[in-house]
N, C-alpha and C. Protein backbone atom coordinates (compact mmCIF):
# COMPACT_ATOMS: atom_id res chain seq x y z
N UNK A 1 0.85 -1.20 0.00
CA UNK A 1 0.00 0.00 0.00
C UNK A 1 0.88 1.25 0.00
N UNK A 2 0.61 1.92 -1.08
CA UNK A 2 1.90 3.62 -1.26
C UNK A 2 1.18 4.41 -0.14
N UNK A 3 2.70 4.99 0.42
CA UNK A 3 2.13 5.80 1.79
C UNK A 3 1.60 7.02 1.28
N UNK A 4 0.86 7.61 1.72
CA UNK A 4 -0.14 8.93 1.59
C UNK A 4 1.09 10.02 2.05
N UNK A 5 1.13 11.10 1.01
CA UNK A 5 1.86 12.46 1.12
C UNK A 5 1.26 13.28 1.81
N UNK A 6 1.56 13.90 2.68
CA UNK A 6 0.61 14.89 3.55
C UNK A 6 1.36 16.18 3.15
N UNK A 7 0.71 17.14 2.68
CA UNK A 7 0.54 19.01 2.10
C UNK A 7 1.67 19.33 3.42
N UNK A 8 2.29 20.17 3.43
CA UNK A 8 2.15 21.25 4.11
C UNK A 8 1.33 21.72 4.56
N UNK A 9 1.54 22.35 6.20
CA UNK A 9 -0.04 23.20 6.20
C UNK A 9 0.73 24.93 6.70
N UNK A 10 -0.08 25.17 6.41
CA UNK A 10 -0.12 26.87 7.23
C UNK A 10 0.58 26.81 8.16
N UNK A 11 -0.12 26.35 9.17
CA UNK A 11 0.00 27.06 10.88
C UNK A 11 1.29 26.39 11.16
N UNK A 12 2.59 25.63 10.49
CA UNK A 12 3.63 25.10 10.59
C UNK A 12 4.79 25.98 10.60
N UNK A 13 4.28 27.49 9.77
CA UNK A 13 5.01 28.32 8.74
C UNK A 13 5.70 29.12 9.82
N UNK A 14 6.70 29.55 9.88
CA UNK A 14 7.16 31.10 11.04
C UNK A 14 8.12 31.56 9.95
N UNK A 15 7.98 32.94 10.05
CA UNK A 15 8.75 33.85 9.38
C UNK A 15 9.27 34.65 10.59
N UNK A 16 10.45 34.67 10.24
CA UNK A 16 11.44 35.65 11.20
C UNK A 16 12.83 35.94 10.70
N UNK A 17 13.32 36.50 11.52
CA UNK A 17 14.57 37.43 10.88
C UNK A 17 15.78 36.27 10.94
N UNK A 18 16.55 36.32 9.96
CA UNK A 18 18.01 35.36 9.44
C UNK A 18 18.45 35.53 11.28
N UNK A 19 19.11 34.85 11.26
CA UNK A 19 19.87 34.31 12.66
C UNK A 19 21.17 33.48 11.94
N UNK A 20 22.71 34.25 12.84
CA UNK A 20 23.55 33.72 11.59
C UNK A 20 23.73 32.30 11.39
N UNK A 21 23.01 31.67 12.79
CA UNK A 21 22.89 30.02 12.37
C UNK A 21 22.78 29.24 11.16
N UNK A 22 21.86 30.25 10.98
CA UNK A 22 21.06 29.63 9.90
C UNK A 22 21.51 29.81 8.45
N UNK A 23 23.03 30.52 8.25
CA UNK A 23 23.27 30.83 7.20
C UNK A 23 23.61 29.34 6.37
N UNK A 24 24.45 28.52 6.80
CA UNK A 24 24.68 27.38 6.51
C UNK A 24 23.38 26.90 5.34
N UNK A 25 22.14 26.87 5.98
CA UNK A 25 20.91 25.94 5.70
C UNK A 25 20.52 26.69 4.15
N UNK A 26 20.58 28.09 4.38
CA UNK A 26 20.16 29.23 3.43
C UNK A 26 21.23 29.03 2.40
N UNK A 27 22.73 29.04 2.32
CA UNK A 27 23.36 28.62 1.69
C UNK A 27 23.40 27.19 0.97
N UNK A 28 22.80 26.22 1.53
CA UNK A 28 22.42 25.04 0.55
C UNK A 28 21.64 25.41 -0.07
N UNK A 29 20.50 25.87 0.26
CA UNK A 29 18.96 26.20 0.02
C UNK A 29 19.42 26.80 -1.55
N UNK A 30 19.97 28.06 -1.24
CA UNK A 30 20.27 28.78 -2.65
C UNK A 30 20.93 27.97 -3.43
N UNK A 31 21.59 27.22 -2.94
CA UNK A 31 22.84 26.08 -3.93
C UNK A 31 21.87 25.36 -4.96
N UNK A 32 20.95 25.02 -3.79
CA UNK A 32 20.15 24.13 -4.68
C UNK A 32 19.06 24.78 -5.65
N UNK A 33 18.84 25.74 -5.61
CA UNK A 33 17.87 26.35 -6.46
C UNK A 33 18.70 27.17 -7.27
N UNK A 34 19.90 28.02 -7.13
CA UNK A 34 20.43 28.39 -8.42
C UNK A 34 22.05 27.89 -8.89
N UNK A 35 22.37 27.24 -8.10
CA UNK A 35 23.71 26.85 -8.16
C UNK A 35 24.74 27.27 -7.47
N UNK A 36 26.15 26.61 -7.17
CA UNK A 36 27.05 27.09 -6.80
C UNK A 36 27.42 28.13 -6.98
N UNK A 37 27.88 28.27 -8.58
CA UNK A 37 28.36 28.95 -9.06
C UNK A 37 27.70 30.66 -9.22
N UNK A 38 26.00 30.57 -8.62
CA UNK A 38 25.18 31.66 -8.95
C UNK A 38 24.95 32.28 -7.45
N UNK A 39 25.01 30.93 -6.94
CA UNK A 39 24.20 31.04 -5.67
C UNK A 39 25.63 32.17 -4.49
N UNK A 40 24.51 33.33 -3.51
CA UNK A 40 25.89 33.88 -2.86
C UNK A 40 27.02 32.94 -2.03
N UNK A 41 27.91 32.81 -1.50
CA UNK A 41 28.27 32.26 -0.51
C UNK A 41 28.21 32.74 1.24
N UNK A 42 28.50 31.98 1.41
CA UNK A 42 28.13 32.43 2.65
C UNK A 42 28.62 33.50 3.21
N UNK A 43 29.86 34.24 3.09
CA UNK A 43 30.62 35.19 3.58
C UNK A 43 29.82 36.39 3.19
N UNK A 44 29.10 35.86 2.28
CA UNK A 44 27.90 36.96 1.79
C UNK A 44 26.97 37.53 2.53
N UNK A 45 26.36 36.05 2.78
CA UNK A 45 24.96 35.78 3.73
C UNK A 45 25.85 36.55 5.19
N UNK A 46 26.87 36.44 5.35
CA UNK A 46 27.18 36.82 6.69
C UNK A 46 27.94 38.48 6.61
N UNK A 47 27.69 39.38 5.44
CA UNK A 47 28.07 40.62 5.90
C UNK A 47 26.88 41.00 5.75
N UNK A 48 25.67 40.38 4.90
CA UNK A 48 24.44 41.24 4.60
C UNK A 48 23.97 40.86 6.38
N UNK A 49 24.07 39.98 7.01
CA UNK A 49 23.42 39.87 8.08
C UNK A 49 23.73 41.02 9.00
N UNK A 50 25.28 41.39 9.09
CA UNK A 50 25.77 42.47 9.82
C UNK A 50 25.48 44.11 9.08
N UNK A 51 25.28 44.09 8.15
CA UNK A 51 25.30 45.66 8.00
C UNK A 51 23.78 46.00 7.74
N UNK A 52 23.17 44.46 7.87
CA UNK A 52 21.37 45.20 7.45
C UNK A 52 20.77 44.12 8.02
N UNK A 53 20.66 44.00 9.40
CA UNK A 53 19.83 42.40 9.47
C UNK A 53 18.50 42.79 9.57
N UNK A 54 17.63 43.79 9.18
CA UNK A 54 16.33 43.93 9.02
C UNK A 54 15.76 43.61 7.94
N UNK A 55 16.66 43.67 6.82
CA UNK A 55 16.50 43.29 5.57
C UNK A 55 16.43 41.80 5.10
N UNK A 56 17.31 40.81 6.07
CA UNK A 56 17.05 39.69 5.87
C UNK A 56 16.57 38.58 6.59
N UNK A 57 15.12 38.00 6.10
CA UNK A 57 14.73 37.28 6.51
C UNK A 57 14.13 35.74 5.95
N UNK A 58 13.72 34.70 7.13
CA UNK A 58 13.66 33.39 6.17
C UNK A 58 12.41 32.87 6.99
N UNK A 59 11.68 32.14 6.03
CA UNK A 59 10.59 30.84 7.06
C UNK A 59 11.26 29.55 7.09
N UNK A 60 10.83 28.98 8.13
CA UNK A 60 10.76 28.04 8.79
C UNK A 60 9.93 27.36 8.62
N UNK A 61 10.10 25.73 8.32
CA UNK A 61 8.71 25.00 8.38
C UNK A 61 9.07 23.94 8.79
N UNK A 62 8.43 23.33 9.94
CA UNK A 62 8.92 22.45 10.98
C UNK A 62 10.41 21.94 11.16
N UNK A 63 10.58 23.40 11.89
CA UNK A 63 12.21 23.37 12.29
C UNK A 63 13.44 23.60 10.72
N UNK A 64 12.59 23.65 9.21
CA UNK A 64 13.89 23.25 8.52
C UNK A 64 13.30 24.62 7.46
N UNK A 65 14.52 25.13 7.18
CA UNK A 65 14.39 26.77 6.39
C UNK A 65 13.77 26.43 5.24
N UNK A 66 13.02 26.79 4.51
CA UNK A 66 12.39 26.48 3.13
C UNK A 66 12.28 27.99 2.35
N UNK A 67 12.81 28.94 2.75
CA UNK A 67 12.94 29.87 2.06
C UNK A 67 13.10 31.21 2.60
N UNK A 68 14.10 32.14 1.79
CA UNK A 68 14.71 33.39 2.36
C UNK A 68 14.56 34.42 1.40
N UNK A 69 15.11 35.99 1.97
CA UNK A 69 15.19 36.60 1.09
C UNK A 69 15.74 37.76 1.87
N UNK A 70 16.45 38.56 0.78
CA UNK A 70 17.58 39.44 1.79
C UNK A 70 17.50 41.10 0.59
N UNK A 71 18.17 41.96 0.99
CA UNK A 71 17.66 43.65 0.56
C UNK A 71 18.29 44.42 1.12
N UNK A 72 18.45 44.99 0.69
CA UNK A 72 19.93 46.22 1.61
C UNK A 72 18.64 47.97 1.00
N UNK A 73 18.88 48.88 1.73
CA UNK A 73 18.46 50.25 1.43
C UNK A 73 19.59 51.14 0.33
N UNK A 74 19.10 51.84 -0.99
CA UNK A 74 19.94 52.41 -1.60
C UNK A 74 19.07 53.76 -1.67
N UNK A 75 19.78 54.39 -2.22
CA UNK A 75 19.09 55.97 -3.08
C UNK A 75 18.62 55.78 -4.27
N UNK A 76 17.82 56.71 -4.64
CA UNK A 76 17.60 56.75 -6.27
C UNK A 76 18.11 56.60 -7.44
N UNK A 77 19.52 57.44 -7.04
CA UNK A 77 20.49 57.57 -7.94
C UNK A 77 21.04 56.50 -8.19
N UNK A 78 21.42 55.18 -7.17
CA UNK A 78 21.88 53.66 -7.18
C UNK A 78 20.87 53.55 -8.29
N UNK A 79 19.69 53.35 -8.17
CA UNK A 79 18.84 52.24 -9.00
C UNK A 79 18.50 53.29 -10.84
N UNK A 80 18.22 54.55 -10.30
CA UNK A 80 17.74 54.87 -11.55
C UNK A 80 18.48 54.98 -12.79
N UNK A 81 19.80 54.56 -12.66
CA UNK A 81 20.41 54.87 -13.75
C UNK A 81 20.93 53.58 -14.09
N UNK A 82 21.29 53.12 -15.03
CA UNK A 82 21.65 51.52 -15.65
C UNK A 82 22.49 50.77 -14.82
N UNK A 83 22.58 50.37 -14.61
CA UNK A 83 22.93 49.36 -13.57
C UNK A 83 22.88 48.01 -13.75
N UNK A 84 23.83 47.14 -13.20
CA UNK A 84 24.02 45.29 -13.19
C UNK A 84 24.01 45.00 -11.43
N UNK A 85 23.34 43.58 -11.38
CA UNK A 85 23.02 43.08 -9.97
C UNK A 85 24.53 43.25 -9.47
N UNK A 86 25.75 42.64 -9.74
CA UNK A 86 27.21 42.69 -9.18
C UNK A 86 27.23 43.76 -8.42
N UNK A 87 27.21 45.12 -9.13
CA UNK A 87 27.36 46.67 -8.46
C UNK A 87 26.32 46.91 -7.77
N UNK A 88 25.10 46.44 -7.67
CA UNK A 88 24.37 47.46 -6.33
C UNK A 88 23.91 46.54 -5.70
N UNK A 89 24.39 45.10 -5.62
CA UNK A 89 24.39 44.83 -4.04
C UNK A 89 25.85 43.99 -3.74
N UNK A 90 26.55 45.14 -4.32
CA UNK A 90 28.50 45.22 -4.25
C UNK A 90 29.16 43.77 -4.08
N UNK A 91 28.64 43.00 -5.28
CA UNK A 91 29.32 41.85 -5.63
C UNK A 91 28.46 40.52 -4.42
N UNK A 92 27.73 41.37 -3.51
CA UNK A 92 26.94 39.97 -2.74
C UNK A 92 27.24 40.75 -1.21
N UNK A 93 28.13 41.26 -0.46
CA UNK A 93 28.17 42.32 0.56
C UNK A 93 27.80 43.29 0.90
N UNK A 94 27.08 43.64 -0.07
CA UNK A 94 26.02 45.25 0.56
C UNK A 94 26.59 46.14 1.10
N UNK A 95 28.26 46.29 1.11
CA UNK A 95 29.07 47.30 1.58
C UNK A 95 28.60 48.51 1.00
N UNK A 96 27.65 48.60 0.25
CA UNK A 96 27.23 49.96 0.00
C UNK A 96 25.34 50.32 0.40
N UNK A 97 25.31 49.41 1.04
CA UNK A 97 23.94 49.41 1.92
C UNK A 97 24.05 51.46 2.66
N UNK A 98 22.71 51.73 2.21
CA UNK A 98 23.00 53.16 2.76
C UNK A 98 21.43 53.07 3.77
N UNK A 99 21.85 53.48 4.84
CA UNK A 99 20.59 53.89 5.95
C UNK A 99 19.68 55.12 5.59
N UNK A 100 20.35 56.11 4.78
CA UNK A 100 19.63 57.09 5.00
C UNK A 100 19.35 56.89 3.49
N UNK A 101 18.88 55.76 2.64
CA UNK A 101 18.25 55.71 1.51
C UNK A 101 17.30 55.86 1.57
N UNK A 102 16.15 56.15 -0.03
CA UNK A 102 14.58 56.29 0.61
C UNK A 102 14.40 54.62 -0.26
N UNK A 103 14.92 53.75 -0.59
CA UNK A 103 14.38 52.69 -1.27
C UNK A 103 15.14 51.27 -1.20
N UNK A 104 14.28 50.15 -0.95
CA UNK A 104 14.65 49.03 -0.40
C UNK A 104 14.94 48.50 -1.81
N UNK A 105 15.71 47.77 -1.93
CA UNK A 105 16.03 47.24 -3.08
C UNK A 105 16.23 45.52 -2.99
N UNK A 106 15.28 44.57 -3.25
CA UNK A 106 15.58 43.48 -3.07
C UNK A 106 16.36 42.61 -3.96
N UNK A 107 17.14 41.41 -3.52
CA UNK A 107 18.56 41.17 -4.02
C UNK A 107 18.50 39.59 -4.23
N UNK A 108 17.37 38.74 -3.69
CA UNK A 108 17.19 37.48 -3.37
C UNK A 108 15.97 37.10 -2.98
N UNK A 109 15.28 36.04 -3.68
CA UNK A 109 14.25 35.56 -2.95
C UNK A 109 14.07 34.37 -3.29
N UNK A 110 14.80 33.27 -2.56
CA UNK A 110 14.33 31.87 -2.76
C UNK A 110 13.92 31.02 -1.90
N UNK A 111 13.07 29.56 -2.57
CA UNK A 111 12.16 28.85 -2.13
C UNK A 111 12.40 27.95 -2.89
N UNK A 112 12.34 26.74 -1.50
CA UNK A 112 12.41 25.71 -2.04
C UNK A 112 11.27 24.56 -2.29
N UNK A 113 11.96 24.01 -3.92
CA UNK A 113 10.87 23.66 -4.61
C UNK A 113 9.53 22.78 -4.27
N UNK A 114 10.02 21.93 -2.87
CA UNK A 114 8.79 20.89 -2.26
C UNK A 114 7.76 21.81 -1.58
N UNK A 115 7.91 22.65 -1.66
CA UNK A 115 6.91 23.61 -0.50
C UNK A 115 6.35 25.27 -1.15
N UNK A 116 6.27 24.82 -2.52
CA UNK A 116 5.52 26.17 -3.13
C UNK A 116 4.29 26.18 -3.26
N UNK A 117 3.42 24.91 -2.77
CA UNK A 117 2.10 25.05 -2.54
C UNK A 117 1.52 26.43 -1.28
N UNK A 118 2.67 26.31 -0.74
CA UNK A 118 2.62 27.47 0.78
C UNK A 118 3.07 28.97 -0.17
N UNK A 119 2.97 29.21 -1.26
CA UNK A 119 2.67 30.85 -1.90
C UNK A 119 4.32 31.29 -0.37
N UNK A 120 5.34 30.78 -0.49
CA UNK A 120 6.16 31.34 -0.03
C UNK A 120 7.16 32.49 -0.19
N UNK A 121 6.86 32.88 -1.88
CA UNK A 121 7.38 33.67 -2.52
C UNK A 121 6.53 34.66 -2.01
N UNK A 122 5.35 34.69 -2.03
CA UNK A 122 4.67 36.12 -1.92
C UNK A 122 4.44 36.22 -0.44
N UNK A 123 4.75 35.49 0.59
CA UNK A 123 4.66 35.84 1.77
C UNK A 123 5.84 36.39 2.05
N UNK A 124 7.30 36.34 1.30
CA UNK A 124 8.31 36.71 1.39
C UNK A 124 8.21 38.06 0.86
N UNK A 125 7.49 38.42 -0.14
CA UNK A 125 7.26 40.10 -0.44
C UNK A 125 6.45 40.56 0.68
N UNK A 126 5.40 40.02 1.37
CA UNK A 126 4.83 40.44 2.14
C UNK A 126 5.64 41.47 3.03
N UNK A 127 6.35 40.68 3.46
CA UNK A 127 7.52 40.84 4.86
C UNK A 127 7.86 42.24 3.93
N UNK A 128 8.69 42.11 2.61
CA UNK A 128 9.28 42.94 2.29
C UNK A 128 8.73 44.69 2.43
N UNK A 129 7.14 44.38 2.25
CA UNK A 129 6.31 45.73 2.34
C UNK A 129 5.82 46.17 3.45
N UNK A 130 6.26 45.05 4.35
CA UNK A 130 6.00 45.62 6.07
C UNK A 130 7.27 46.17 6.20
N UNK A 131 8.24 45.70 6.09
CA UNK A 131 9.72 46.64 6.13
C UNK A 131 9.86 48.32 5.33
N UNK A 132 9.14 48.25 4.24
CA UNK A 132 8.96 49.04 3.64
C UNK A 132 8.51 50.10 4.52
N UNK A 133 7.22 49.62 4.81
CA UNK A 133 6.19 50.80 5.61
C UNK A 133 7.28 50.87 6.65
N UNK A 134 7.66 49.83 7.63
CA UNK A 134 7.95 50.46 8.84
C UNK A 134 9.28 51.26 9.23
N UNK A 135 9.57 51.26 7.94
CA UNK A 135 11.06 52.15 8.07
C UNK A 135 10.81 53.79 6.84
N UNK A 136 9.66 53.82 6.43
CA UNK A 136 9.01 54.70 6.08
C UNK A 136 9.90 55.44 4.72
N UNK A 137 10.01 53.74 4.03
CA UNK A 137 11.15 54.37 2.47
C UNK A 137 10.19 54.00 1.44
N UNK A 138 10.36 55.01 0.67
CA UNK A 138 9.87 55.36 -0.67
C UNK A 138 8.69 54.04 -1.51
N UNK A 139 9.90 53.07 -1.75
CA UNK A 139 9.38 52.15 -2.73
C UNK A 139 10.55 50.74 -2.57
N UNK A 140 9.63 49.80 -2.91
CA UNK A 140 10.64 48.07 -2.95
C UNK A 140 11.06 48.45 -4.64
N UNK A 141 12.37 48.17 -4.95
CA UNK A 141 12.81 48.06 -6.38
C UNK A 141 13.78 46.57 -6.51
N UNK A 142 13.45 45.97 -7.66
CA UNK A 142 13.97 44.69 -8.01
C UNK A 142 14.24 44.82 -9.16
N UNK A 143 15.41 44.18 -9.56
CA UNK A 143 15.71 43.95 -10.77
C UNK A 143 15.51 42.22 -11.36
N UNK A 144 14.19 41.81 -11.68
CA UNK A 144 13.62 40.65 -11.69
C UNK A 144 13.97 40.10 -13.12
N UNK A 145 14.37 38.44 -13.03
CA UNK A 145 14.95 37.94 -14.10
C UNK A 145 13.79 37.88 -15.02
N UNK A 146 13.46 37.81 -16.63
CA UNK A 146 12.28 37.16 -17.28
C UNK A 146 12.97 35.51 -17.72
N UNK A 147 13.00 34.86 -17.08
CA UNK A 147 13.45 33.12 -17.60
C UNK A 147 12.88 32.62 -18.91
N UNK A 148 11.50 33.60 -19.25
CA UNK A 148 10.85 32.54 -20.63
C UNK A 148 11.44 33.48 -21.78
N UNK A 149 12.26 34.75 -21.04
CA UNK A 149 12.35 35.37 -22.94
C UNK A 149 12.89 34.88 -23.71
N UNK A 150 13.77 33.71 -23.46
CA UNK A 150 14.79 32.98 -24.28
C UNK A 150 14.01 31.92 -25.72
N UNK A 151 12.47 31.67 -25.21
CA UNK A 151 11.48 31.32 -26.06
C UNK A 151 10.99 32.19 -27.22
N UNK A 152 11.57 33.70 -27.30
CA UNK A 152 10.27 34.68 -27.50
C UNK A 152 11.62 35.16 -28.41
N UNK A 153 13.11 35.44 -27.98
CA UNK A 153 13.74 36.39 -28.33
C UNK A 153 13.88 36.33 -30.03
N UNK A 154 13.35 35.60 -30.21
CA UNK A 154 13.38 35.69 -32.11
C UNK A 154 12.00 36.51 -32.86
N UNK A 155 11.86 36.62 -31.53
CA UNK A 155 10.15 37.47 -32.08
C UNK A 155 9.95 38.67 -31.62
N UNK A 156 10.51 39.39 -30.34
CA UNK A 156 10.31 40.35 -29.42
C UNK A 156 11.73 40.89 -29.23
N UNK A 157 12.07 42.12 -29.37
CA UNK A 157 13.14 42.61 -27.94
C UNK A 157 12.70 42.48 -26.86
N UNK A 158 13.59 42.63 -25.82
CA UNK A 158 13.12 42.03 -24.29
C UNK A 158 12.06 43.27 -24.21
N UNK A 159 12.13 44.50 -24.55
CA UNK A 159 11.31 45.88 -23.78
C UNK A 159 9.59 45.06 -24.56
N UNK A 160 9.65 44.66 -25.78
CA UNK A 160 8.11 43.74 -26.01
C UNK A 160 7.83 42.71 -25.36
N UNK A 161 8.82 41.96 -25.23
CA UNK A 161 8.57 40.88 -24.41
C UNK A 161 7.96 41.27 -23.40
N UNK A 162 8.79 42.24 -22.33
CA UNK A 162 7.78 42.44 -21.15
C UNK A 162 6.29 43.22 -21.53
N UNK A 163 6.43 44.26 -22.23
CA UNK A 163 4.88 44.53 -22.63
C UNK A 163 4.04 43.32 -22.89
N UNK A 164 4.14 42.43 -23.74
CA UNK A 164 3.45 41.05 -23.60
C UNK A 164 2.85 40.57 -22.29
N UNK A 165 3.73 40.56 -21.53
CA UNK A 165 3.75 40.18 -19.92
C UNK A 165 2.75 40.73 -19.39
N UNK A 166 2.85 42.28 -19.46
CA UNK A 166 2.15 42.80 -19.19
C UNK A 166 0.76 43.51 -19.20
N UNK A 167 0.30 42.94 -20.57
CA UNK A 167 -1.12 43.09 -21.27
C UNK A 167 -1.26 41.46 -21.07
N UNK A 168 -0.48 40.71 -20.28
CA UNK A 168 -1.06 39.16 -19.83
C UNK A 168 -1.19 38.39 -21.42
N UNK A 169 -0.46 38.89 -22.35
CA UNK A 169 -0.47 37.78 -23.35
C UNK A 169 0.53 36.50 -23.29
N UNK A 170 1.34 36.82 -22.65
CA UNK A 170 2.70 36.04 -22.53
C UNK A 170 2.89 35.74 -20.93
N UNK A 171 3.21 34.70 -20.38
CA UNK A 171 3.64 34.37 -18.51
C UNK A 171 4.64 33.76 -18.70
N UNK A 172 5.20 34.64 -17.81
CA UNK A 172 6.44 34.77 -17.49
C UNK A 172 6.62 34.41 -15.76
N UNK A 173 7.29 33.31 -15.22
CA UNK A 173 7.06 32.75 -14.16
C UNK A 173 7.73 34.00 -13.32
N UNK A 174 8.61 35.09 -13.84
CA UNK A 174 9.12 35.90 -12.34
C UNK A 174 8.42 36.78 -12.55
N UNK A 175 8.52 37.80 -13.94
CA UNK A 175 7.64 38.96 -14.02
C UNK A 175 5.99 38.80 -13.73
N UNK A 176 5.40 37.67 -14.40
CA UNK A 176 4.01 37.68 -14.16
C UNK A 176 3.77 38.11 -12.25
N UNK A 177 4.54 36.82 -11.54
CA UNK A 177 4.33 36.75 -10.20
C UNK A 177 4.74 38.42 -9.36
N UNK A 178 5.60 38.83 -10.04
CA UNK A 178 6.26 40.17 -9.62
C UNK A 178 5.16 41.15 -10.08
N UNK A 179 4.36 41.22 -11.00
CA UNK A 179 3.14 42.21 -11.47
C UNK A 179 2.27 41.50 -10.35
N UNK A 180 1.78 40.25 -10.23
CA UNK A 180 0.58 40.07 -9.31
C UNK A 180 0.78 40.30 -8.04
N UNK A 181 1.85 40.85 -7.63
CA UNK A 181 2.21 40.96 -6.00
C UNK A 181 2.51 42.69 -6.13
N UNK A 182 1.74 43.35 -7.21
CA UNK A 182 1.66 45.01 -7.00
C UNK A 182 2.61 45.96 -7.99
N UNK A 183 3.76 45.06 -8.45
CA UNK A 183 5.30 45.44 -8.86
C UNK A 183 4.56 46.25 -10.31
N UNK A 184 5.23 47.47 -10.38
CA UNK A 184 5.33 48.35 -12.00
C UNK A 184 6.38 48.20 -12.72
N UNK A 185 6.47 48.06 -13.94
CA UNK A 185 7.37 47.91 -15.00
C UNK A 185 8.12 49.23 -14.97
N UNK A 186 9.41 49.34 -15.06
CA UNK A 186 9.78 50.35 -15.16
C UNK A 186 10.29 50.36 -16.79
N UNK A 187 11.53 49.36 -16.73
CA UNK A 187 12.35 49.23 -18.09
C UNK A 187 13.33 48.07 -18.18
N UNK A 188 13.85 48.04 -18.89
CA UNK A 188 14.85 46.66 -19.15
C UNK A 188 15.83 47.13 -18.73
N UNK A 189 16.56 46.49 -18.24
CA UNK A 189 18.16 46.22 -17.34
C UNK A 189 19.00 45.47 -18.82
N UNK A 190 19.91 45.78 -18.61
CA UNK A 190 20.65 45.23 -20.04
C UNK A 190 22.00 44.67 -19.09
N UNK A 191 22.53 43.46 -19.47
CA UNK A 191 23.47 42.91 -18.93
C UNK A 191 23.24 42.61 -17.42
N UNK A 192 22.46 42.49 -16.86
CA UNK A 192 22.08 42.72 -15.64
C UNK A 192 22.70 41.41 -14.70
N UNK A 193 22.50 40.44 -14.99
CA UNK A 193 23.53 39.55 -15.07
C UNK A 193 23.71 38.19 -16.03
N UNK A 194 25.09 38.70 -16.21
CA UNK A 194 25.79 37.59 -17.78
C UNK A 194 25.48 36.05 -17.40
N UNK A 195 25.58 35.38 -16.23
CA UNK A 195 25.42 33.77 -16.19
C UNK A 195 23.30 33.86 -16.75
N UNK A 196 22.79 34.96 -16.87
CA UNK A 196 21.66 34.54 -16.85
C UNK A 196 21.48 34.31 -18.34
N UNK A 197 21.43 33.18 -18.86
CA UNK A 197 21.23 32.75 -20.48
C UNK A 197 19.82 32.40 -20.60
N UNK A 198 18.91 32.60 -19.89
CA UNK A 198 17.55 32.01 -19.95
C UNK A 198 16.72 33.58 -19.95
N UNK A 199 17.40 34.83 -19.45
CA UNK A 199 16.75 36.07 -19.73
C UNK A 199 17.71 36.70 -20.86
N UNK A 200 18.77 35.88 -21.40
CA UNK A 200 19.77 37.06 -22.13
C UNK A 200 20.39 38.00 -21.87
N UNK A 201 20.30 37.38 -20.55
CA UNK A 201 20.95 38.93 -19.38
C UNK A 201 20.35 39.91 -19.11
N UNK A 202 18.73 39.76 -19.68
CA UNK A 202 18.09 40.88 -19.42
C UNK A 202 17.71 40.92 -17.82
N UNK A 203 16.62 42.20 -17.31
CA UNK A 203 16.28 41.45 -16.21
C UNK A 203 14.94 43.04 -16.56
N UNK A 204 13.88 42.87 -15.34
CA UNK A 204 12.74 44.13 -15.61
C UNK A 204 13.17 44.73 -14.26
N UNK A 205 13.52 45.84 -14.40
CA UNK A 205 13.18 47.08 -13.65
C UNK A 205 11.85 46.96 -12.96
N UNK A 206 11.72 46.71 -11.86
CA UNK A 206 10.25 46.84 -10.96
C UNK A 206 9.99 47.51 -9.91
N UNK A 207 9.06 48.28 -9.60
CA UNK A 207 8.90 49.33 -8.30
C UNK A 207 7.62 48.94 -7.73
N UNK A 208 7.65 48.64 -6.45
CA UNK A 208 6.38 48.72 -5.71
C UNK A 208 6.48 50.00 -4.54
N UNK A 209 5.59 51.30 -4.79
CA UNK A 209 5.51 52.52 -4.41
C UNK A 209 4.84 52.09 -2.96
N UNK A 210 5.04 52.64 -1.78
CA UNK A 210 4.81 52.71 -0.63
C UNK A 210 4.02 53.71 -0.36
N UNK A 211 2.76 53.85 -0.69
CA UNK A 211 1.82 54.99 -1.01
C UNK A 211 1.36 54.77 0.05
């Protein structure tokens, strides 16, 4: 007789702030969802913890991490002008994390794959827009990968591609989810980062305004 799989449930879930224990677990975690070679290392996970630990946080689901996500504060001037992920969250150290920024800029958000029935991605923005409000900055900005343009790019530049996305003709597993959790299109990121061969290096400019 095949044993019965039991869901995840809810009331299992705790979200709370990185504890450097836990960097270890978060560091597989990312290993395994984007790779070694992509994924930060830990020396990473452990200066973003020290120069911004409000910014990073992870759930818990019975005792074992299933997903994190981390954000340092910049200025305008960081994000509004062209820019690659390497330089504004300074190679994975956030040594240029500024306090007196008006805008959170998120840098990471992963989840692991047995437990996305629990919408852990968007409880992880959640967090992000309570941080938002309670430190009373501007707007969340991401520079979000599109993974399906690599299907499209013989038909679209990436700036159509995302219009597609965005009149909902085309889904796109980061941008779609990044529009349904509030996020505005700003513009295309060009080179944003080179290992990404599944966006072409593109990535979308996204703002969620703290109105």
């Amino acid at each position: 007789m095949q044993k019965e799989i039991k869901k995840p449930e809810e009331q299992n879930i705790i979200i709370r702030p990185v504890e450097k224990t836990d960097i270890p677990e978060i560091w597989e975690l990312a290993v395994q969802s984007f790779g070694e070679g992509v994924a930060f290392k830990k020396e990473h996970y452990e200066s973003q913890l020290k120069l911004f630990p409000e910014g990073q946080r992870c759930i818990e689901y019975d005792g074992k991490i299933v997903g994190a996500s981390g954000s340092l504060i910049v200025s305008k001037s960081d994000w509004e002008r062209e820019h690659h992920f390497e330089e504004i969250c300074d190679e994975g150290y956030i040594r240029n994390h500024n306090p007196q920024g008006e805008h959170l800029y998120g840098i990471e958000v992963v989840v692991h794959p047995d437990y996305r029935d629990l919408k852990l991605g968007k409880k992880l923005y959640e967090e992000r827009k309570k941080l938002c409000k309670k430190l009373g900055l501007k707007s969340i900005i991401i520079g979000g990968r599109i993974p399906f343009y690599y299907k499209y790019e013989d038909q679209y530049t990436p700036e159509e591609y995302a219009e597609k996305v965005i009149a909902r003709e085309i889904y796109d597993p980061v941008m779609t989810f990044q529009l349904n959790n509030g996020f505005t299109f700003l513009r295309i990121l060009k080179n944003y980062i080179p290992e990404d061969t599944e966006s072409r290096t593109n990535a979308s400019l996204m703002e969620w305004k703290n109105d």
